[in-house]
N, C-alpha and C. Protein backbone atom coordinates (compact mmCIF):
# COMPACT_ATOMS: atom_id res chain seq x y z
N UNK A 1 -44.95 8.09 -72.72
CA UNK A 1 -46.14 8.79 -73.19
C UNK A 1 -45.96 10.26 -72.84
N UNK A 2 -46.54 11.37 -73.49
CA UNK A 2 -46.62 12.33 -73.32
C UNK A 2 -47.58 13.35 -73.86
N UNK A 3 -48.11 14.36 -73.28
CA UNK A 3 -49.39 15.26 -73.50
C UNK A 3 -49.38 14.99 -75.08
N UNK A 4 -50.83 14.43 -75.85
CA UNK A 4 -51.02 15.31 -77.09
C UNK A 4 -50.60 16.49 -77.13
N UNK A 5 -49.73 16.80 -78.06
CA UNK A 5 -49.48 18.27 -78.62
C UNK A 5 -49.39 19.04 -77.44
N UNK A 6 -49.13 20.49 -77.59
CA UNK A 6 -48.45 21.42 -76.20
C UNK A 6 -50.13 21.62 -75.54
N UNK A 7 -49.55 22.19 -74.23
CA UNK A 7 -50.47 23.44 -73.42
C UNK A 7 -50.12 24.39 -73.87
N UNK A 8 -51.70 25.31 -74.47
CA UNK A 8 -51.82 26.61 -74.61
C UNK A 8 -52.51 27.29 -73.79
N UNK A 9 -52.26 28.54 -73.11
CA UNK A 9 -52.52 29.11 -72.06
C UNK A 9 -54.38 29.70 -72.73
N UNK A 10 -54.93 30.33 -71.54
CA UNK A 10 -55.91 31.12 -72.32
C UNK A 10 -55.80 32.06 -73.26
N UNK A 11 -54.30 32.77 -73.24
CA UNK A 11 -54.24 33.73 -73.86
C UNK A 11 -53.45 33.40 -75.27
N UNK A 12 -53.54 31.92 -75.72
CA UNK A 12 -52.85 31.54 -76.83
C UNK A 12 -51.30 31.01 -76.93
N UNK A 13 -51.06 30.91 -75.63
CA UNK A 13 -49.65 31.23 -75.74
C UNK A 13 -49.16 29.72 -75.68
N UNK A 14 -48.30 29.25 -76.50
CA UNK A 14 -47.91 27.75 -76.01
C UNK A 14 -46.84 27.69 -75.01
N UNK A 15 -47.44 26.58 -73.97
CA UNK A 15 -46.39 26.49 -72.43
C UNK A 15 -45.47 25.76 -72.78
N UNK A 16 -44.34 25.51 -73.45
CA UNK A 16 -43.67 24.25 -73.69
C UNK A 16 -42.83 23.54 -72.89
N UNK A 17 -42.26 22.42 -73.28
CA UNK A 17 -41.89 21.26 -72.15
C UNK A 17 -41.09 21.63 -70.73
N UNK A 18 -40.50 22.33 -71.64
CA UNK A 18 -39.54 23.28 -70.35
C UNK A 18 -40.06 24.00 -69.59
N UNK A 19 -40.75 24.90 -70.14
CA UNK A 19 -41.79 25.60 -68.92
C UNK A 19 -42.72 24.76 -68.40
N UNK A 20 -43.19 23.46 -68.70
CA UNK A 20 -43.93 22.50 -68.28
C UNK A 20 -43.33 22.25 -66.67
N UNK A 21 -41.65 21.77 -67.08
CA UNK A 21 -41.15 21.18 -65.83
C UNK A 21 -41.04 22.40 -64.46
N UNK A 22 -41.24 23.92 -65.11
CA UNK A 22 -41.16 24.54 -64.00
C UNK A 22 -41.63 24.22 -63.34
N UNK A 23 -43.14 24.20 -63.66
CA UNK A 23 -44.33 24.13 -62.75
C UNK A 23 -44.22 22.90 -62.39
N UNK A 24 -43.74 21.94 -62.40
CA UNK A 24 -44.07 20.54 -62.04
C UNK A 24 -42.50 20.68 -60.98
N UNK A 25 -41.55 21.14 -61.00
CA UNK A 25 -40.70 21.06 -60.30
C UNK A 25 -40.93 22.01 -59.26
N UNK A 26 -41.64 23.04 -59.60
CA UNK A 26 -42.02 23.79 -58.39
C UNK A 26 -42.42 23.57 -57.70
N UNK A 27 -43.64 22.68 -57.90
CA UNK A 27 -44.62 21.46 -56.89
C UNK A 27 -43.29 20.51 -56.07
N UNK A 28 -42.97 19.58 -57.04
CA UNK A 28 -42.18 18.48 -56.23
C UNK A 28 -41.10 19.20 -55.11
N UNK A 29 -40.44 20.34 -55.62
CA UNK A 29 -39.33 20.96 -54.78
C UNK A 29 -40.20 21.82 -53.58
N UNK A 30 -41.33 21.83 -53.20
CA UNK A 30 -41.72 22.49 -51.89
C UNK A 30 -42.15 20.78 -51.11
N UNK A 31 -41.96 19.91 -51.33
CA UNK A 31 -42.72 18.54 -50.71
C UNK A 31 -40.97 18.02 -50.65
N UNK A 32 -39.92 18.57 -51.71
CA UNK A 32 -38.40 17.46 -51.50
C UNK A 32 -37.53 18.60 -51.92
N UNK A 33 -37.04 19.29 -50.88
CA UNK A 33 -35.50 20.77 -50.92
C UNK A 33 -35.05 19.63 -51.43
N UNK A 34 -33.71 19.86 -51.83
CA UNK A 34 -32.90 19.31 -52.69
C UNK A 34 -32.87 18.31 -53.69
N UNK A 35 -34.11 17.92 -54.28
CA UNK A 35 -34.54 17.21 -55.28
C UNK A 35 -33.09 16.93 -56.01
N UNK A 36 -32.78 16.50 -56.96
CA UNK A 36 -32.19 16.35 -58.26
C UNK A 36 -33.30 16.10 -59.63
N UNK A 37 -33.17 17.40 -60.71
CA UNK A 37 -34.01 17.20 -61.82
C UNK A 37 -33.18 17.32 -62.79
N UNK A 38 -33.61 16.06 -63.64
CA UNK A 38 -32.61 16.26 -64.69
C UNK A 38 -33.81 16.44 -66.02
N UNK A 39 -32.63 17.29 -66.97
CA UNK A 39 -33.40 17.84 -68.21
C UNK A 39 -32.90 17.81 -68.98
N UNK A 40 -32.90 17.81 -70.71
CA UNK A 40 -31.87 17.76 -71.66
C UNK A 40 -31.69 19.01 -72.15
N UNK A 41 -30.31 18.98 -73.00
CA UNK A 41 -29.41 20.47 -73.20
C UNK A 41 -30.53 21.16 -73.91
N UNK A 42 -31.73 20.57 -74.73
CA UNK A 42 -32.51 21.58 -75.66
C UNK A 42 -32.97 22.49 -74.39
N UNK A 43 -33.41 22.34 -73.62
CA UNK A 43 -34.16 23.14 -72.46
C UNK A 43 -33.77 24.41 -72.65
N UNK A 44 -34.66 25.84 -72.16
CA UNK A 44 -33.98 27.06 -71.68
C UNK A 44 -33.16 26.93 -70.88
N UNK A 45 -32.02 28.13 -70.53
CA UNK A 45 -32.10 28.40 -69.24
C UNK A 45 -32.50 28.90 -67.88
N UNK A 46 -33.85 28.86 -68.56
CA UNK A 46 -35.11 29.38 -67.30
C UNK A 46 -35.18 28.18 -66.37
N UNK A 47 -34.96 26.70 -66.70
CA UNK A 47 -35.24 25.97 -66.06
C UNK A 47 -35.06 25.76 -64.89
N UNK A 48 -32.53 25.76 -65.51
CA UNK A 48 -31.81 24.88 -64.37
C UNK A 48 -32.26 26.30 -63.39
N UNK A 49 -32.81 27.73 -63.66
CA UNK A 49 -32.44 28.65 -63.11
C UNK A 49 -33.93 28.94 -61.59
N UNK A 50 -35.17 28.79 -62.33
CA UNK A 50 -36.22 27.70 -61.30
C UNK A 50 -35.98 26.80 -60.77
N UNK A 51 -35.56 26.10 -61.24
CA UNK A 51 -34.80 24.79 -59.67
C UNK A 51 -34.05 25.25 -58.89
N UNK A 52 -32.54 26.69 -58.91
CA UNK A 52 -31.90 26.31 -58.21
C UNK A 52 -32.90 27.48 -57.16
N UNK A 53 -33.80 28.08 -57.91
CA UNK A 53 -34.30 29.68 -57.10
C UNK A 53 -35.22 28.59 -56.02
N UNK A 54 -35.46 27.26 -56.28
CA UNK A 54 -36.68 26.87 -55.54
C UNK A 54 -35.78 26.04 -54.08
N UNK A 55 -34.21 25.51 -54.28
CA UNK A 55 -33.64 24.98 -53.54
C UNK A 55 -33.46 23.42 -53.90
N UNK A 56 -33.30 23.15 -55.21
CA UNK A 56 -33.24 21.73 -56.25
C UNK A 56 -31.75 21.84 -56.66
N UNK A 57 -31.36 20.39 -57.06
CA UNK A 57 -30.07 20.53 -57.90
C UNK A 57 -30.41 20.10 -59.42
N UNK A 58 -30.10 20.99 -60.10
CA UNK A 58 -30.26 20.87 -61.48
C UNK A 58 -28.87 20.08 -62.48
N UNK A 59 -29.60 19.08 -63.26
CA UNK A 59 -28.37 18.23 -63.69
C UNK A 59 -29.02 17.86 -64.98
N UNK A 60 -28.12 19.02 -66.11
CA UNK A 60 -28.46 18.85 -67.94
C UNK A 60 -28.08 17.21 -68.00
N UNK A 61 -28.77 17.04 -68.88
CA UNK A 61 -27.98 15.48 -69.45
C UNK A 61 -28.34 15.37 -71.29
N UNK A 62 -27.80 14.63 -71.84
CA UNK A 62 -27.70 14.40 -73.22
C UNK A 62 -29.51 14.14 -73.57
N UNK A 63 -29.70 14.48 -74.91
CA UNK A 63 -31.39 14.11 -75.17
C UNK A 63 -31.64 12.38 -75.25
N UNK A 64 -32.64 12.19 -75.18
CA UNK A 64 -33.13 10.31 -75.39
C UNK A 64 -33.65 10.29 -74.27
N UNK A 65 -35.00 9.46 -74.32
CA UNK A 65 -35.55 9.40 -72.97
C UNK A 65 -35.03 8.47 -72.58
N UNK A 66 -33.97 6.89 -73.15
CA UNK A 66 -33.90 5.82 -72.45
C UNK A 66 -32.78 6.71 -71.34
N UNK A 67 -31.91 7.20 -72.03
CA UNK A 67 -30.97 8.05 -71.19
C UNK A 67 -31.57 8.63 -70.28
N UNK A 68 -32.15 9.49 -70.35
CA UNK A 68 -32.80 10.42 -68.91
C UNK A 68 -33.16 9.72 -67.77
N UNK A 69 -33.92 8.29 -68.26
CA UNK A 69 -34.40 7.39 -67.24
C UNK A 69 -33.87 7.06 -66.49
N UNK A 70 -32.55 6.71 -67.11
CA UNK A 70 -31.54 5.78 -66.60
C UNK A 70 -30.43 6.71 -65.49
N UNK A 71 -30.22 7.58 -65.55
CA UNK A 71 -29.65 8.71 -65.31
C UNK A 71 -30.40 9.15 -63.85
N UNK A 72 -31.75 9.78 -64.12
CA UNK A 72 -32.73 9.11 -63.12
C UNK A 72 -32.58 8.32 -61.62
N UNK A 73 -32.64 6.99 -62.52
CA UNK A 73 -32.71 5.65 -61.88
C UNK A 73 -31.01 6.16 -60.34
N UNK A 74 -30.27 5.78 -61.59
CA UNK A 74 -28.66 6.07 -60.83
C UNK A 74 -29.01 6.73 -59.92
N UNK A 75 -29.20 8.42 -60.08
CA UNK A 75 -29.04 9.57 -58.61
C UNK A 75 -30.30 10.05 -58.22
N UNK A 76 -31.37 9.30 -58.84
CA UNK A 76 -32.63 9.09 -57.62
C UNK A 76 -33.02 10.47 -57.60
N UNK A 77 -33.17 10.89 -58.89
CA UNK A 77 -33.90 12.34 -59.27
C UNK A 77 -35.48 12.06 -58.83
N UNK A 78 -36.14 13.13 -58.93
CA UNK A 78 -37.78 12.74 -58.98
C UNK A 78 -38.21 13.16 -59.93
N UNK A 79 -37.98 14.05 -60.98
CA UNK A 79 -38.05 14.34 -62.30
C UNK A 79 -37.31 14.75 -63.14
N UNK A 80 -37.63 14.32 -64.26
CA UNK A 80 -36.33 14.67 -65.41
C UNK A 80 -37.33 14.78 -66.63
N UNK A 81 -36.60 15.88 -67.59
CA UNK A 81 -37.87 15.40 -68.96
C UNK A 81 -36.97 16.27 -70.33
N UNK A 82 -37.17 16.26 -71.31
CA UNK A 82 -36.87 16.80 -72.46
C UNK A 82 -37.72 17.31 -73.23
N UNK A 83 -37.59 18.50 -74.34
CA UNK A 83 -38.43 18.96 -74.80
C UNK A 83 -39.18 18.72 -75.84
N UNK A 84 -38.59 17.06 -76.07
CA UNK A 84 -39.76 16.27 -77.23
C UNK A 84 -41.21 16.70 -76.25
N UNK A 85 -41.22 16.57 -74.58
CA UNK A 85 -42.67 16.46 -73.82
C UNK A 85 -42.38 15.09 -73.81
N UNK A 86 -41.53 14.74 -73.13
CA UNK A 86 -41.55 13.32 -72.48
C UNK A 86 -40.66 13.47 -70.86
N UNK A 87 -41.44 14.06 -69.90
CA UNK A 87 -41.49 14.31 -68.37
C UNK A 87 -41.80 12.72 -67.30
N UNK A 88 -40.59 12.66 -67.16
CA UNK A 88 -40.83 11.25 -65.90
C UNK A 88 -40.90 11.53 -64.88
N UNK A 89 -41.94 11.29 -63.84
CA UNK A 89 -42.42 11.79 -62.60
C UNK A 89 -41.58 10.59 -61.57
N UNK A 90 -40.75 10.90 -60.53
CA UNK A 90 -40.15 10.30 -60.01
C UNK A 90 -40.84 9.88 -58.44
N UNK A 91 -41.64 11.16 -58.45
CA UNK A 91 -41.55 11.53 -56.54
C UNK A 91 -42.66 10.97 -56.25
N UNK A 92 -43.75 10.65 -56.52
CA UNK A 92 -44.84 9.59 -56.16
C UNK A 92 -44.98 8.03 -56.69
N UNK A 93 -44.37 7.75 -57.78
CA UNK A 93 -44.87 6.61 -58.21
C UNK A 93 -43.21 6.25 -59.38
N UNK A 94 -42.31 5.20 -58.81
CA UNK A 94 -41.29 5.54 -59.48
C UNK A 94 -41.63 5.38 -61.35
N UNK A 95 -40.73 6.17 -61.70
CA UNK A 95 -40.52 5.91 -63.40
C UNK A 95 -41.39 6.37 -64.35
N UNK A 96 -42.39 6.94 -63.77
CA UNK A 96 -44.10 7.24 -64.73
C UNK A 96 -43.42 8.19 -65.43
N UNK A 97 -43.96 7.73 -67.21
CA UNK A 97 -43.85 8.72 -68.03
C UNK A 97 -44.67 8.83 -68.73
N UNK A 98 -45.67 9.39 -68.08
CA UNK A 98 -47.07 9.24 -67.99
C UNK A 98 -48.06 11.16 -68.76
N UNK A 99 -49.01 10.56 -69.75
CA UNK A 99 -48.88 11.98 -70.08
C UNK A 99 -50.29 12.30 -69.04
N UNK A 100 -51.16 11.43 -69.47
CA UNK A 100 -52.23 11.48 -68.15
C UNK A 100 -52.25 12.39 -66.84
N UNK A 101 -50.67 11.28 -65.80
CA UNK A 101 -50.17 12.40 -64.78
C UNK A 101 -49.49 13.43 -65.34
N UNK A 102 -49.46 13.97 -66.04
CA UNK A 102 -48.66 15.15 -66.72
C UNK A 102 -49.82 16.13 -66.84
N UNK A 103 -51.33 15.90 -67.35
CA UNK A 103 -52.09 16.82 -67.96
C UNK A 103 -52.54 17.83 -66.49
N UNK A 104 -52.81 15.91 -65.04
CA UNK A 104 -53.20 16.07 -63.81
C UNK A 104 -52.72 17.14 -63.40
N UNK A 105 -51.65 17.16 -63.45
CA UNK A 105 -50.66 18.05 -62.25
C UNK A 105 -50.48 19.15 -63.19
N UNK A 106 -50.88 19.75 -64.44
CA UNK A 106 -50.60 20.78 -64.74
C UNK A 106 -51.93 21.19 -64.58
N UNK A 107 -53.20 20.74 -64.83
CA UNK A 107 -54.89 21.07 -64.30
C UNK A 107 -54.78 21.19 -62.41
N UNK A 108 -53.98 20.59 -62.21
CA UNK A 108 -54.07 21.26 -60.51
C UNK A 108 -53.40 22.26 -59.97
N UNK A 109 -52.03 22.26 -61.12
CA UNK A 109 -51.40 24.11 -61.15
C UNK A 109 -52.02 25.38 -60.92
N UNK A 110 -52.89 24.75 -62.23
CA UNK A 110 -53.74 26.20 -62.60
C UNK A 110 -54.96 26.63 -61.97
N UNK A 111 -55.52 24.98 -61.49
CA UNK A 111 -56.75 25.49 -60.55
C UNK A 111 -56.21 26.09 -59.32
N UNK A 112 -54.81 26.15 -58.84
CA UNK A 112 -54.60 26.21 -57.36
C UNK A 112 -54.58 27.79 -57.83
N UNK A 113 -54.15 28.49 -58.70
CA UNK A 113 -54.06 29.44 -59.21
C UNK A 113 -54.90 30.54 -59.59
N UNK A 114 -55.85 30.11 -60.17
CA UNK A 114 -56.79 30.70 -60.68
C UNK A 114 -58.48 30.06 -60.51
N UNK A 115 -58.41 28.91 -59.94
CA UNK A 115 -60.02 28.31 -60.05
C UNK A 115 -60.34 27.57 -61.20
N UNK A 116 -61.59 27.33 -61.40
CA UNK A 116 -61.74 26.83 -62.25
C UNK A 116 -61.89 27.70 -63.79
N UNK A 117 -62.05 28.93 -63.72
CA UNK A 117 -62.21 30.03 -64.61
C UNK A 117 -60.73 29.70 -65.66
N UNK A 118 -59.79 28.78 -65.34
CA UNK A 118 -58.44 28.78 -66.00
C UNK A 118 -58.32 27.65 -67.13
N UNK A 119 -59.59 26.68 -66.89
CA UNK A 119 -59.40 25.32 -67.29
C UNK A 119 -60.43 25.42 -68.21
């Protein structure tokens, strides 16, 4: 599962999947230094380049979510996602690919950020 359609900021701007995982890897990588997140080749290179600035190991892998999972599973990443917007949350609850926890943790980004004035 994954968010209906993108996050658009207040100012119009669409956040897309990749910039999604910043913020979600930014979170997981201050709670787990050396995480492993894996992402597929569509991604920027803003991504692998936020993981390594946060102290994560960043590891591209081919697109398909069965792949990412699995990939995952093997080296015990805590998140991995592609830019269809299909983000698997590893580090609390294994395997969730969940858009629900996806909307959560990007509404607790922004409140930590800005308040409620953001949402």
């Amino acid at each position: 599962m994954r968010i209906g359609g993108e996050i658009v900021s207040k100012e119009g701007k669409i956040i897309f999947p990749d910039m999604q995982m910043v913020l979600f890897s930014t979170s997981i990588l201050k709670r787990n230094k050396n995480a492993k997140i894996f992402f597929d080749v569509k991604c920027s290179k803003i991504l692998p380049e936020a993981i390594d600035k946060k102290e994560g190991i960043p590891i591209m892998s081919k697109t398909g979510h069965s792949y990412i999972k699995e990939c995952m599973q093997q080296e015990k990443a805590l998140l991995g996602g592609e830019m269809s917007g299909h983000i698997f949350f590893n580090d609390r609850w294994p395997g969730f690919d969940d858009g629900y926890m996806q909307e959560q943790d990007v509404r607790n980004y922004f409140k930590s950020k800005c308040g409620r004035r953001c949402l």
